[in-house]
PDB file of N, CA and C in Angstrom:
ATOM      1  N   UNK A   1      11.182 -12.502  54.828  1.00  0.00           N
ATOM      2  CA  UNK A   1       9.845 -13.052  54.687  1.00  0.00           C
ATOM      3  C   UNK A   1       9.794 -14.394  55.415  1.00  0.00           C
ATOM      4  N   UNK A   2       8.689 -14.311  56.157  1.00  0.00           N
ATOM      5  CA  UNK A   2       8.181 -16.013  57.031  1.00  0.00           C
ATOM      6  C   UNK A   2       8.026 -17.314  56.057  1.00  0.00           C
ATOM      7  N   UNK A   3       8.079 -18.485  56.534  1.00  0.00           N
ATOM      8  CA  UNK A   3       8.105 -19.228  55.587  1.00  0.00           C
ATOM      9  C   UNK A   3       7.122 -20.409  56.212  1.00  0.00           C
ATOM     10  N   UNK A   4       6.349 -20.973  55.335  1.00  0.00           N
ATOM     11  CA  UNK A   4       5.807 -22.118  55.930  1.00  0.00           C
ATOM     12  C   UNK A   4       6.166 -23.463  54.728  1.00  0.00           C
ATOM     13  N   UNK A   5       6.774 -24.581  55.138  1.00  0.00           N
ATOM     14  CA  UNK A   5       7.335 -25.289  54.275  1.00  0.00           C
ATOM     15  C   UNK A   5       6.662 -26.808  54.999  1.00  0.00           C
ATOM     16  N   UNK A   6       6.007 -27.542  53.668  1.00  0.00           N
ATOM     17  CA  UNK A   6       5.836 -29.079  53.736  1.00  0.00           C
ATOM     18  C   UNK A   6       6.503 -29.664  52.955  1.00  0.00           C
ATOM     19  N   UNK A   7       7.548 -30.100  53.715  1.00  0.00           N
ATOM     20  CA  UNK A   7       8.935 -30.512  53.540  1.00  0.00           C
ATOM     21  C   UNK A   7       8.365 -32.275  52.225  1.00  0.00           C
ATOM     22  N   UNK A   8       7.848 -33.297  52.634  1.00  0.00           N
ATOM     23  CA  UNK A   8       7.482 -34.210  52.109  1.00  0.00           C
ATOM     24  C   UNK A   8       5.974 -34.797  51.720  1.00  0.00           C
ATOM     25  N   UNK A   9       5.398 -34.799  51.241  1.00  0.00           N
ATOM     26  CA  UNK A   9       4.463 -34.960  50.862  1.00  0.00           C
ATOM     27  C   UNK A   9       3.726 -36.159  49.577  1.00  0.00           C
ATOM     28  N   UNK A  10       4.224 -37.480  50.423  1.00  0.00           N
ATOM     29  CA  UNK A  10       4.235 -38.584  49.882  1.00  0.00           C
ATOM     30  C   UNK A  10       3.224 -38.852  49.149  1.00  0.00           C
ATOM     31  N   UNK A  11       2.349 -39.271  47.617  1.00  0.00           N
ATOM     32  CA  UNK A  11       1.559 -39.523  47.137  1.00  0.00           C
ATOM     33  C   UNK A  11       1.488 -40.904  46.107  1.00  0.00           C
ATOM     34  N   UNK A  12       0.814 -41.590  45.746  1.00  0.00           N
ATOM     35  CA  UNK A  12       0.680 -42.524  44.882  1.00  0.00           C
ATOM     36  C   UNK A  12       0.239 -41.848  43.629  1.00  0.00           C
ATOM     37  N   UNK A  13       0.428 -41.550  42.594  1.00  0.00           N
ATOM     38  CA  UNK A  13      -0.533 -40.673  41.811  1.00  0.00           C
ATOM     39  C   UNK A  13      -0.314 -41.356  39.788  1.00  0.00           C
ATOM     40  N   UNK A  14      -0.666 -41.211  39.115  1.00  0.00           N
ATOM     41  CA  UNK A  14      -0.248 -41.373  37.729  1.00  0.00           C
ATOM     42  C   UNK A  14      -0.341 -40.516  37.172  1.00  0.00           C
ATOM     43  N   UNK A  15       1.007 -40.229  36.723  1.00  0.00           N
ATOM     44  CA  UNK A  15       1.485 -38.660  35.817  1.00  0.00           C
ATOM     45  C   UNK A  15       2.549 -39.602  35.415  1.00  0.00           C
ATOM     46  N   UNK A  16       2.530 -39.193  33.852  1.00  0.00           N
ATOM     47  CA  UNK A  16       3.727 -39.236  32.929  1.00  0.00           C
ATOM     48  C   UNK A  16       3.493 -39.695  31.989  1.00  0.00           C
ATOM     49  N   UNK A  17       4.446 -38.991  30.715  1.00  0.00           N
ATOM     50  CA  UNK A  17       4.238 -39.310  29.221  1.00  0.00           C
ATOM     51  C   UNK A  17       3.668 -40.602  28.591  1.00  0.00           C
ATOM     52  N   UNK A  18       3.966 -41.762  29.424  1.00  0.00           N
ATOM     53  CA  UNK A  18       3.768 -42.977  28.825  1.00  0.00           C
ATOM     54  C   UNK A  18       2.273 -43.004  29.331  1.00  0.00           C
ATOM     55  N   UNK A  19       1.681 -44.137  28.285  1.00  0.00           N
ATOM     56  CA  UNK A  19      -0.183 -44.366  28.782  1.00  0.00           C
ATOM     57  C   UNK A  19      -0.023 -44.866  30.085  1.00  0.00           C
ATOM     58  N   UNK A  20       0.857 -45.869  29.832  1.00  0.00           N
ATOM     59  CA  UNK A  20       0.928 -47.052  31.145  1.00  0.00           C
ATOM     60  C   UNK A  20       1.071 -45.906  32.629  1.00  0.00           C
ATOM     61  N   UNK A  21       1.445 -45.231  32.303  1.00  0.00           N
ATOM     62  CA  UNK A  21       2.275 -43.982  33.803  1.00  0.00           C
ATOM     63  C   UNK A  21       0.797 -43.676  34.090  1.00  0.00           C
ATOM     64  N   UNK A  22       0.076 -43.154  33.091  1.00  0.00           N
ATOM     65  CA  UNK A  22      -1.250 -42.594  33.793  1.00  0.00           C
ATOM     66  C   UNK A  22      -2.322 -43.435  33.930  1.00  0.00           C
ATOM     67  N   UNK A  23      -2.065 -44.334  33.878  1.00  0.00           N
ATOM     68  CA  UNK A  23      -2.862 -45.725  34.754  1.00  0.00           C
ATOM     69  C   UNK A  23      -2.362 -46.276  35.780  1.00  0.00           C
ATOM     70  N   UNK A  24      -1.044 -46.485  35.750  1.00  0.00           N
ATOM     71  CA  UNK A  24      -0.993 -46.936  37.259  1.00  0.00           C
ATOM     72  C   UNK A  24       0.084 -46.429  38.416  1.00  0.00           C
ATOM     73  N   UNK A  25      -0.870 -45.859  39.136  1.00  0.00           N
ATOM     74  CA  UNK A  25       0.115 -45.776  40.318  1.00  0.00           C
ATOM     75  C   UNK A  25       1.771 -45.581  40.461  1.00  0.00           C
ATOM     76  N   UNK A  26       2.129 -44.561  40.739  1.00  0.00           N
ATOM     77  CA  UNK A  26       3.686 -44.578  40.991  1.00  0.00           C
ATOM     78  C   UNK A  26       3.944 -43.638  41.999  1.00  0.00           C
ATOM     79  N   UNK A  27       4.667 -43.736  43.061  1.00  0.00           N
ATOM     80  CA  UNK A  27       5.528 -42.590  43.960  1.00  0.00           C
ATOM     81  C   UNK A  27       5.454 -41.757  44.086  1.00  0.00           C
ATOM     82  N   UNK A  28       5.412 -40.252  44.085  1.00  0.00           N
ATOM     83  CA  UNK A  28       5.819 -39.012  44.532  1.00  0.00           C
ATOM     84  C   UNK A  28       6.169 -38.761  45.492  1.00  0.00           C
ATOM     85  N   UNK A  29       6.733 -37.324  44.946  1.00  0.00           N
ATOM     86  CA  UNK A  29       6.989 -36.470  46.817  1.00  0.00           C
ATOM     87  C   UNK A  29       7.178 -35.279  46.334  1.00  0.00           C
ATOM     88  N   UNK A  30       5.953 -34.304  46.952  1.00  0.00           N
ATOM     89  CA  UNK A  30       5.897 -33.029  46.441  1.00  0.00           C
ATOM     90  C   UNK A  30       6.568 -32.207  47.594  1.00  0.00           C
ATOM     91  N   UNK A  31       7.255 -31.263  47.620  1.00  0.00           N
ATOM     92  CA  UNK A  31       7.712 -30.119  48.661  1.00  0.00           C
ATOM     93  C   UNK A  31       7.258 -29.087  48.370  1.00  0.00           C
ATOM     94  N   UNK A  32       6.796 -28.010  49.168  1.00  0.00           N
ATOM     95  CA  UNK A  32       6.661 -26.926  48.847  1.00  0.00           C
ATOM     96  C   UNK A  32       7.024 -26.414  49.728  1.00  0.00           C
ATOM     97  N   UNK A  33       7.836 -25.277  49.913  1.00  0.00           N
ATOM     98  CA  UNK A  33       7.647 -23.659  50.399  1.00  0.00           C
ATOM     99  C   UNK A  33       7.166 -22.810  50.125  1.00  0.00           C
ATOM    100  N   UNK A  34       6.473 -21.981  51.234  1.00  0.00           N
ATOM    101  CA  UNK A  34       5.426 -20.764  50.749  1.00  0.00           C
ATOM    102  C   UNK A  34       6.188 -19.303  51.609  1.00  0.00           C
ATOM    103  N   UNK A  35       5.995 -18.087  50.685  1.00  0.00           N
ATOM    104  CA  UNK A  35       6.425 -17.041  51.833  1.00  0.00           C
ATOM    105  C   UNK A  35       5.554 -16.317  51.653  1.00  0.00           C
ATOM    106  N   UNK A  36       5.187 -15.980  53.377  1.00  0.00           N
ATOM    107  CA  UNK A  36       4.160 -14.945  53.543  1.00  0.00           C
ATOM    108  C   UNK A  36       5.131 -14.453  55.144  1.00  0.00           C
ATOM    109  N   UNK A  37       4.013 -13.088  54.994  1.00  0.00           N
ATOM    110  CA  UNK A  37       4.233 -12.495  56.508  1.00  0.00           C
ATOM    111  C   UNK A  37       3.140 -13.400  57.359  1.00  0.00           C
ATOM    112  N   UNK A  38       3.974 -13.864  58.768  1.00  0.00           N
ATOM    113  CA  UNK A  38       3.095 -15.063  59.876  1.00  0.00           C
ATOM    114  C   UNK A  38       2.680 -13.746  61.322  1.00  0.00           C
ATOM    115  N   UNK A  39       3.579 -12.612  60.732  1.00  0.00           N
ATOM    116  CA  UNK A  39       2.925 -11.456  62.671  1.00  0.00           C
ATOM    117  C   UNK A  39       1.816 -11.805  62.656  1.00  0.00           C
ATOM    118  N   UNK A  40       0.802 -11.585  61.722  1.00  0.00           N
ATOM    119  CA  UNK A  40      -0.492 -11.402  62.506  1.00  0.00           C
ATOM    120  C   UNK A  40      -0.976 -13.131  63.116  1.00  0.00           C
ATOM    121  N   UNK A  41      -0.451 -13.912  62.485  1.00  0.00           N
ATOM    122  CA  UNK A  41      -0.684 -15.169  62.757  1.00  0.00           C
ATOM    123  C   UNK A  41      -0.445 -15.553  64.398  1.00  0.00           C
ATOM    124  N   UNK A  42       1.227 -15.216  64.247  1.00  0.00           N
ATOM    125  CA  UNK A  42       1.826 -15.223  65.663  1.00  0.00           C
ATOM    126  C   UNK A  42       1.588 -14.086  66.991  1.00  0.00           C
ATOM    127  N   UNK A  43       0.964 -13.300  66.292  1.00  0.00           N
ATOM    128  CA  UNK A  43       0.840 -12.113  67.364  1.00  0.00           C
ATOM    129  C   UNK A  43      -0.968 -12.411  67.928  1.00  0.00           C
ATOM    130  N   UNK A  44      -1.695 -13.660  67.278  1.00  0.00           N
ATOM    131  CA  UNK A  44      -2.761 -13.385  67.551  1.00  0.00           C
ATOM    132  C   UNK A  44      -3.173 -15.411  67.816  1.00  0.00           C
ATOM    133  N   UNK A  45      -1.862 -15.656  67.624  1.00  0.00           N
ATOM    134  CA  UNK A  45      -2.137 -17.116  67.842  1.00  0.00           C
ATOM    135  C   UNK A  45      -3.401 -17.981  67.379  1.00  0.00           C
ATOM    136  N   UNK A  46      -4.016 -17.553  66.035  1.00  0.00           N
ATOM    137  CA  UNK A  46      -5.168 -17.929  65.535  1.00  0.00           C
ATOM    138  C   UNK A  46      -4.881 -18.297  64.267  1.00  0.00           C
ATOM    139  N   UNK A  47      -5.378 -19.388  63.813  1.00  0.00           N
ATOM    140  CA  UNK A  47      -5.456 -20.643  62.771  1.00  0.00           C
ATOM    141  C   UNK A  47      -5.938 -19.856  61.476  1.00  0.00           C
ATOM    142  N   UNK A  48      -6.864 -18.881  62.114  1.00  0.00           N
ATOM    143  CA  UNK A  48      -7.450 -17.798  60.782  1.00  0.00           C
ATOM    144  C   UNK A  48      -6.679 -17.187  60.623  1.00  0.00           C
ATOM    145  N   UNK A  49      -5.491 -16.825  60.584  1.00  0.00           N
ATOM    146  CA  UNK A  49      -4.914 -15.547  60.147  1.00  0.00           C
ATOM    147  C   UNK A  49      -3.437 -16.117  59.748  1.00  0.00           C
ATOM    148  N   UNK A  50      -3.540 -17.786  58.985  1.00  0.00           N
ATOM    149  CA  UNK A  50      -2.478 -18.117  58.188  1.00  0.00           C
ATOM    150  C   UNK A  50      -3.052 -19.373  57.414  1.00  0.00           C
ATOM    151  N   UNK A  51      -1.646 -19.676  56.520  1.00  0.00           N
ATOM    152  CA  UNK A  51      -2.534 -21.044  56.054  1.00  0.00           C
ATOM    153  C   UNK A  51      -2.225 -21.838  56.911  1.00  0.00           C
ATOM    154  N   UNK A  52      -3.574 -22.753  56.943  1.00  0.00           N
ATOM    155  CA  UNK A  52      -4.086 -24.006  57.381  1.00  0.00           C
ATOM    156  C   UNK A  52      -3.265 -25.165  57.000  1.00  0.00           C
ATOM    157  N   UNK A  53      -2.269 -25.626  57.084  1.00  0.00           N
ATOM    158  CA  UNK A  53      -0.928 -26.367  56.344  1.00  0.00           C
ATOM    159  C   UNK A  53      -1.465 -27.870  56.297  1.00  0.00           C
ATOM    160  N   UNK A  54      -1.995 -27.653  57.194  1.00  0.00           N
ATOM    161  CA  UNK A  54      -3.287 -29.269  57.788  1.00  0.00           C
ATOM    162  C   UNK A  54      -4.310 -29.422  56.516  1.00  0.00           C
ATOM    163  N   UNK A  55      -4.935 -29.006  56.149  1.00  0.00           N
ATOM    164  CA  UNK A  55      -5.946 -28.885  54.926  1.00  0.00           C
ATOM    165  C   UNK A  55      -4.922 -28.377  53.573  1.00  0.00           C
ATOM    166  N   UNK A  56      -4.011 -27.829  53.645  1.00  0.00           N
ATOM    167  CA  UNK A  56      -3.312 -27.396  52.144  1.00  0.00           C
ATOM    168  C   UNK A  56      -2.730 -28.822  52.060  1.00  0.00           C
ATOM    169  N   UNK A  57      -2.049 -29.774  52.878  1.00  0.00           N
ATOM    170  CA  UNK A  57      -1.696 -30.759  52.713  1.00  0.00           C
ATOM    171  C   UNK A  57      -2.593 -31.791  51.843  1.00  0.00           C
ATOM    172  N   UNK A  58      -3.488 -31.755  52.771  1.00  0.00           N
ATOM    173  CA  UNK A  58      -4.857 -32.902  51.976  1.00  0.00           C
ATOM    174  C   UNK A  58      -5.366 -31.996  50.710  1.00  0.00           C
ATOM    175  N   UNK A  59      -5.129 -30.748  50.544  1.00  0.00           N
ATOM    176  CA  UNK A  59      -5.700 -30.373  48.850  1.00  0.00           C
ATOM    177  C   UNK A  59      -4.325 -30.739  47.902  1.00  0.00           C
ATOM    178  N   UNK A  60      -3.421 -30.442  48.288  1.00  0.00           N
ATOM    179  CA  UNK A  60      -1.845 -30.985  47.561  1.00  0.00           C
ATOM    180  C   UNK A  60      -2.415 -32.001  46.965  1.00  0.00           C
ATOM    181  N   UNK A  61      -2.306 -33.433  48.135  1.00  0.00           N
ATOM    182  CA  UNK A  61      -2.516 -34.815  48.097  1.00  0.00           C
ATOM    183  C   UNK A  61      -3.865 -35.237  47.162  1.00  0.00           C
ATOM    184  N   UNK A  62      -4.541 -34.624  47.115  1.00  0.00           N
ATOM    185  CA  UNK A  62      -5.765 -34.415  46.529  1.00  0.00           C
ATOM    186  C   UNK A  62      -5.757 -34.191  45.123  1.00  0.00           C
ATOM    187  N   UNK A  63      -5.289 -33.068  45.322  1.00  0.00           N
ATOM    188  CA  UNK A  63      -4.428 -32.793  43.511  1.00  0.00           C
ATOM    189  C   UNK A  63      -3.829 -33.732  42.627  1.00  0.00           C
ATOM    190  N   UNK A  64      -2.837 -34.238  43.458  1.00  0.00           N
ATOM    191  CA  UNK A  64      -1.829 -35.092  43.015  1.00  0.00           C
ATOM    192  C   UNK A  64      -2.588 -36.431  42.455  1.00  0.00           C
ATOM    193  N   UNK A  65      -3.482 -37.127  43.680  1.00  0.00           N
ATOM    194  CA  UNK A  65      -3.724 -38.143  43.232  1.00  0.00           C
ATOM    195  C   UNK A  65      -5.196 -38.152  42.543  1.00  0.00           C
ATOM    196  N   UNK A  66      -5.506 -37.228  42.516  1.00  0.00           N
ATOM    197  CA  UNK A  66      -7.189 -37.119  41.666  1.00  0.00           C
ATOM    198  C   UNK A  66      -7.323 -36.800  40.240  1.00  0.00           C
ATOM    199  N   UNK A  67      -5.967 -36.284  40.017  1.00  0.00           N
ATOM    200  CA  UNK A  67      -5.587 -35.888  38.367  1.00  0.00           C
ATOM    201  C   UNK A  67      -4.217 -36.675  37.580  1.00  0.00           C
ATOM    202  N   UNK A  68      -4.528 -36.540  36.554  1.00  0.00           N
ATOM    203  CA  UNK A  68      -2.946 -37.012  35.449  1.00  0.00           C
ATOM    204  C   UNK A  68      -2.698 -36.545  34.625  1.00  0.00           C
ATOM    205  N   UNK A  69      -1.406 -35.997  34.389  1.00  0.00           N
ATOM    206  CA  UNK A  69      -0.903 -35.120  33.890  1.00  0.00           C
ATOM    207  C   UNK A  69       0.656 -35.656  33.001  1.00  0.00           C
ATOM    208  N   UNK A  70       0.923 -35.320  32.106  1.00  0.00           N
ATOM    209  CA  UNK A  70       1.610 -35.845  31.631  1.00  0.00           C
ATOM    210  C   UNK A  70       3.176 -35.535  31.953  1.00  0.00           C
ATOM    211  N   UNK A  71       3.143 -34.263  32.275  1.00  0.00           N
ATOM    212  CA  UNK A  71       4.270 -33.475  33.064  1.00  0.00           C
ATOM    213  C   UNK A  71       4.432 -33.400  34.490  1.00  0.00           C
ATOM    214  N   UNK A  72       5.322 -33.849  35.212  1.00  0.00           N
ATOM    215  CA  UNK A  72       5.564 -33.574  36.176  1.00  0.00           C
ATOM    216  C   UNK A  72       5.877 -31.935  36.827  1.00  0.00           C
ATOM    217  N   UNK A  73       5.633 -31.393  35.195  1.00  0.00           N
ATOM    218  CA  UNK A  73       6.141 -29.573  35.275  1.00  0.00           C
ATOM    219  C   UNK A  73       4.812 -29.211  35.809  1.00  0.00           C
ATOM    220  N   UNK A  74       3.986 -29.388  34.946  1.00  0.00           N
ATOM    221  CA  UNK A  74       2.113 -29.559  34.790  1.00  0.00           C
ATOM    222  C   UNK A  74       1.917 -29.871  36.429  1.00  0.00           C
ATOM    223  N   UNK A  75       2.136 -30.637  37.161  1.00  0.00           N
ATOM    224  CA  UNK A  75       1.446 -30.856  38.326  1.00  0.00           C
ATOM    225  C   UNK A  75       2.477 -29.881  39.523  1.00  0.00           C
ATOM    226  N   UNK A  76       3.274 -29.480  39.241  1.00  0.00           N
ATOM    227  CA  UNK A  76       4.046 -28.866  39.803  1.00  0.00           C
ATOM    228  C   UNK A  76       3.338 -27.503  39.905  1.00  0.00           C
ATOM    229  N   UNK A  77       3.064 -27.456  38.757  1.00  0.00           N
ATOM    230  CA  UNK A  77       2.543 -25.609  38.277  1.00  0.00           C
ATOM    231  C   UNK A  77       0.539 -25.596  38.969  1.00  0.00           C
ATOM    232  N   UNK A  78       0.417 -26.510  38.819  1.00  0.00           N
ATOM    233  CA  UNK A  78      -1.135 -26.641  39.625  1.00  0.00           C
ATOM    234  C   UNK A  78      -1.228 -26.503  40.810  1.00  0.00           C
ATOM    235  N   UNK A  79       0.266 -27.122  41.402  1.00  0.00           N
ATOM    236  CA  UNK A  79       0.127 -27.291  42.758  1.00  0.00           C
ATOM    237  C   UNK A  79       0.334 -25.489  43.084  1.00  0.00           C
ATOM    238  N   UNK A  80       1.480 -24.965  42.681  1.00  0.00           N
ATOM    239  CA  UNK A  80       1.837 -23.453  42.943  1.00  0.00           C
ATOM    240  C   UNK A  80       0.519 -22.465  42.714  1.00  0.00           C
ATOM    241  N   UNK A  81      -0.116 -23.156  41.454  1.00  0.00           N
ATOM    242  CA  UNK A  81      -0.931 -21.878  41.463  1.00  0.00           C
ATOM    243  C   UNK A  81      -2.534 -22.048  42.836  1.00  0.00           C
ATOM    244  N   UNK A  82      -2.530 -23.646  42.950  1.00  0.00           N
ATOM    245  CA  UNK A  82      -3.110 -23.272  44.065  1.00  0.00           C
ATOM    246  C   UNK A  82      -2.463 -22.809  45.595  1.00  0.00           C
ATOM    247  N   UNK A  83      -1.168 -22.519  45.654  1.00  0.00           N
ATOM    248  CA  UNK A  83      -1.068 -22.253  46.705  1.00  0.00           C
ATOM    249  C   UNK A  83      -1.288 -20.574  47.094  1.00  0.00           C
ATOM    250  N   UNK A  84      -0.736 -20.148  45.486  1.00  0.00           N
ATOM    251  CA  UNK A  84      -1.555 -18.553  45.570  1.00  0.00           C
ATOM    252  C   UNK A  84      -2.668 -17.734  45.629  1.00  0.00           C
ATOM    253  N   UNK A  85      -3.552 -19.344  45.720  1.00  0.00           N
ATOM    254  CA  UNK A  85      -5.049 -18.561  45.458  1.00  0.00           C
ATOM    255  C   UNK A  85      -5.034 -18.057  46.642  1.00  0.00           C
ATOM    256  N   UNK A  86      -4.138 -18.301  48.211  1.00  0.00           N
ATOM    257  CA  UNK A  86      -4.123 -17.254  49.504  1.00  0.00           C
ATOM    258  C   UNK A  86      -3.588 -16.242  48.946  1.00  0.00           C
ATOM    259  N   UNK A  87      -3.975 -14.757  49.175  1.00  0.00           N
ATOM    260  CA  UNK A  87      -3.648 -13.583  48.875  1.00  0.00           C
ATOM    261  C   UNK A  87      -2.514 -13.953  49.779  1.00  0.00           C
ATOM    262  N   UNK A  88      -2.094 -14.149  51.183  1.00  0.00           N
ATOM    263  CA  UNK A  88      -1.078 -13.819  52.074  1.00  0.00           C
ATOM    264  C   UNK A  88      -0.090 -14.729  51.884  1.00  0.00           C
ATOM    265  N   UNK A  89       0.129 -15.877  50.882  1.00  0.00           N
ATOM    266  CA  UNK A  89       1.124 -16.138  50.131  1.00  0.00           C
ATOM    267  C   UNK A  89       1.593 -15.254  48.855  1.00  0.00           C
ATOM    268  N   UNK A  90       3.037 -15.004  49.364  1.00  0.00           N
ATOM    269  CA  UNK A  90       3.617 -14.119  48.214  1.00  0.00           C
ATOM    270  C   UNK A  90       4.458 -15.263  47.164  1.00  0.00           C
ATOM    271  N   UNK A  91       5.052 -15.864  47.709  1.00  0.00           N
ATOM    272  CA  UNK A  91       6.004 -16.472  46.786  1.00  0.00           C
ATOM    273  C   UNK A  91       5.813 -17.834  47.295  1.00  0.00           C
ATOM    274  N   UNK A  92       5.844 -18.692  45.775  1.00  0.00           N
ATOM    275  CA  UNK A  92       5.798 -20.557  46.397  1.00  0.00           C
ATOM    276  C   UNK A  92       7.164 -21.236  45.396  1.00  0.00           C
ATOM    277  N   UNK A  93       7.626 -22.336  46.258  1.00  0.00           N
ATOM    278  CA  UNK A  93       8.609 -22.998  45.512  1.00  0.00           C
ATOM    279  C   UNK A  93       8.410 -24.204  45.722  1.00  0.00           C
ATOM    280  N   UNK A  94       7.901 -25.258  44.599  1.00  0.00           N
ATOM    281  CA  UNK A  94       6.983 -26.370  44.596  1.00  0.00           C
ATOM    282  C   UNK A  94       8.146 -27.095  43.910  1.00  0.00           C
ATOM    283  N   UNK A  95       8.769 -28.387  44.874  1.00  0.00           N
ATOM    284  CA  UNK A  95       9.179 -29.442  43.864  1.00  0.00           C
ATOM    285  C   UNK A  95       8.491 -30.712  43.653  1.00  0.00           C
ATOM    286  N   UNK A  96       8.768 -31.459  42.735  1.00  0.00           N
ATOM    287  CA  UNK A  96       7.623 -32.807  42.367  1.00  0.00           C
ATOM    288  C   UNK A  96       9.155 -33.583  41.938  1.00  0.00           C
ATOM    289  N   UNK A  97       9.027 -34.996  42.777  1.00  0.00           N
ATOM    290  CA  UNK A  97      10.013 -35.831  42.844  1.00  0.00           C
ATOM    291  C   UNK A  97       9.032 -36.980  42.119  1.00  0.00           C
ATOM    292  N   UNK A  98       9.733 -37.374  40.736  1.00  0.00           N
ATOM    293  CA  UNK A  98       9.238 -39.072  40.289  1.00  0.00           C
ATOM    294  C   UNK A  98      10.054 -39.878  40.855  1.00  0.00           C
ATOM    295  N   UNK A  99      10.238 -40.739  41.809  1.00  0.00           N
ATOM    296  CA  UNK A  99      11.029 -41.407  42.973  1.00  0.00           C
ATOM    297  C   UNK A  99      11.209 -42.606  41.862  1.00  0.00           C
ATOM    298  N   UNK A 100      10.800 -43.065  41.134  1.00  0.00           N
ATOM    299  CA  UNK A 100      11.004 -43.957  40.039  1.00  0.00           C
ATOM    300  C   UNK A 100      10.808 -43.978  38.665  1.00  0.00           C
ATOM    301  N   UNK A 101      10.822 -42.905  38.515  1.00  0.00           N
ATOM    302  CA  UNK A 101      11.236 -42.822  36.888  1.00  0.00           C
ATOM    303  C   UNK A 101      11.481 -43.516  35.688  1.00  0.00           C
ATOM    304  N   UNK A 102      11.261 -44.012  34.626  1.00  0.00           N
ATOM    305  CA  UNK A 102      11.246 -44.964  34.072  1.00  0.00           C
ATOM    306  C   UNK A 102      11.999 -44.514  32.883  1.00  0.00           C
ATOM    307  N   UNK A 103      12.920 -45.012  32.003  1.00  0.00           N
ATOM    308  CA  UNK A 103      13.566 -44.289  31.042  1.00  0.00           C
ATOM    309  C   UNK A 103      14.488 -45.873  30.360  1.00  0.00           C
ATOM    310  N   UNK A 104      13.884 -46.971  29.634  1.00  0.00           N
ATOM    311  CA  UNK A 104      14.430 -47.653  28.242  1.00  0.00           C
ATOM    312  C   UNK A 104      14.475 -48.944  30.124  1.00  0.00           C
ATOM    313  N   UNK A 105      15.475 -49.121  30.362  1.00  0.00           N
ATOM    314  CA  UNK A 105      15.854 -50.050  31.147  1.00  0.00           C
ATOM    315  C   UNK A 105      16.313 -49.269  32.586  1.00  0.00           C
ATOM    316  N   UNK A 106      16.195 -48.186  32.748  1.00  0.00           N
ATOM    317  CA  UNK A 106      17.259 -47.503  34.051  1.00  0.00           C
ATOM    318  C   UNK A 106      15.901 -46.949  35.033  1.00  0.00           C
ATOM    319  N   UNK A 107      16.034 -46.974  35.710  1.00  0.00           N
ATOM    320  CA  UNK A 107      14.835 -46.136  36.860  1.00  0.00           C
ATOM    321  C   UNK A 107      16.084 -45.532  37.972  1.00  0.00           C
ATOM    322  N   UNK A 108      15.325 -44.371  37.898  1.00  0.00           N
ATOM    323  CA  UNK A 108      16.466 -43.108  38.570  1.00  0.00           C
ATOM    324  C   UNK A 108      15.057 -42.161  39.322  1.00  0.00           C
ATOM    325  N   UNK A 109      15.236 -41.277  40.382  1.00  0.00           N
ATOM    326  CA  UNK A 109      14.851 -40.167  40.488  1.00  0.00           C
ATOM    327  C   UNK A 109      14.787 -38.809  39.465  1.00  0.00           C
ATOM    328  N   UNK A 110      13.620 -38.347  39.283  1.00  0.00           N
ATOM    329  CA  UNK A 110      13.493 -36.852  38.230  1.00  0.00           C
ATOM    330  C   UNK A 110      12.691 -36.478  38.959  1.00  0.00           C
ATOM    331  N   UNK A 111      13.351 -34.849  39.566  1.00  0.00           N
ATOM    332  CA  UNK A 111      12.618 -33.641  40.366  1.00  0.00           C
ATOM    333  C   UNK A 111      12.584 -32.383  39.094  1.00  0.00           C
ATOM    334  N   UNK A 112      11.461 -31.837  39.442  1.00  0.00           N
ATOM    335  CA  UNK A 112      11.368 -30.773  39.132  1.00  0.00           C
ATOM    336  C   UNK A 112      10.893 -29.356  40.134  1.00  0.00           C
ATOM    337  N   UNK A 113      11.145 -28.505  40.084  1.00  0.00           N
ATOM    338  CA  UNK A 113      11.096 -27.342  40.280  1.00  0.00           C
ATOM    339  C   UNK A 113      11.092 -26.290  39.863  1.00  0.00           C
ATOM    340  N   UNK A 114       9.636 -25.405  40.345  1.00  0.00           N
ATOM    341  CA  UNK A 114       8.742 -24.347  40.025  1.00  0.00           C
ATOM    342  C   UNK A 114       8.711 -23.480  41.245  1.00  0.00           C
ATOM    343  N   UNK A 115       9.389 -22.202  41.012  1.00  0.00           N
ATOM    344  CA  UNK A 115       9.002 -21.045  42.042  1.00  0.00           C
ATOM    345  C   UNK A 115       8.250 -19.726  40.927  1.00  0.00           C
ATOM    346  N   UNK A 116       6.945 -19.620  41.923  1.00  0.00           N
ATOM    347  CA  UNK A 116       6.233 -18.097  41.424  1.00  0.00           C
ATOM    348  C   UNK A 116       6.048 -17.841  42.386  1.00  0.00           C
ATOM    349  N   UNK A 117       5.585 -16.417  42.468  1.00  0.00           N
ATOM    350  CA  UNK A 117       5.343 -15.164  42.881  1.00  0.00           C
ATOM    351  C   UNK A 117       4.173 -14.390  42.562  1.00  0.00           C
ATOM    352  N   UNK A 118       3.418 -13.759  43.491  1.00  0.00           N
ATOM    353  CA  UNK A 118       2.494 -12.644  43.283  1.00  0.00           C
ATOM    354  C   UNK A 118       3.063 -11.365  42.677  1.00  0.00           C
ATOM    355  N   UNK A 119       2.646 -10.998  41.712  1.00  0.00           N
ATOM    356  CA  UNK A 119       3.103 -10.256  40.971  1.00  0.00           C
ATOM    357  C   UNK A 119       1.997  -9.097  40.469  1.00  0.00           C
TER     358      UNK A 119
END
């Protein structure tokens, strides 16, 4: 299966358990991979006949920073299920990086990762 992957996908956004997290601003970096079949894409060299990675980017980014969510699982799983609303995505594997994390006194990286499937 073809793959179309946005490897980094830098956002400012507020998600996380604490109040303070969903008020202000913190880091991300969402990845996703998507698998679909690209022949007809490549055999016809037309923008219509795959996703638009240019516009899925800005709806990602869009997502990310227009909503708050308390889970980083939660925005992970929003992001996947919009990537299936293309029928010609079969399978997505969405990670969501908190690049600063907050936990008593320590700030570390916490990724998560979500793969579905059309089923």
């Amino acid at each position: 299966m073809d793959k179309i992957v946005l490897p980094r996908i830098e956002v400012m956004a507020c998600h996380g358990v604490e109040e303070w997290e969903r008020k202000t601003p913190q880091p991300f970096v969402i990845s996703v991979k998507m698998s679909l079949d690209l022949r007809s894409a490549a055999d016809s060299d037309n923008i219509e006949n795959t996703v638009h990675y240019g516009e899925l980017y800005s709806a990602i980014k869009n997502l990310a920073e227009n909503n708050s969510f308390a889970l980083i699982e939660t925005l992970a799983q929003k992001v996947a299920d919009h990537c299936l609303t293309d029928e010609r995505v079969q399978k997505v594997r969405v990670a969501v990086e908190k690049t600063q994390a907050k936990y008593v006194d320590l700030t570390f990286p916490a990724r998560v990762v979500v793969e579905r499937s059309r089923q």
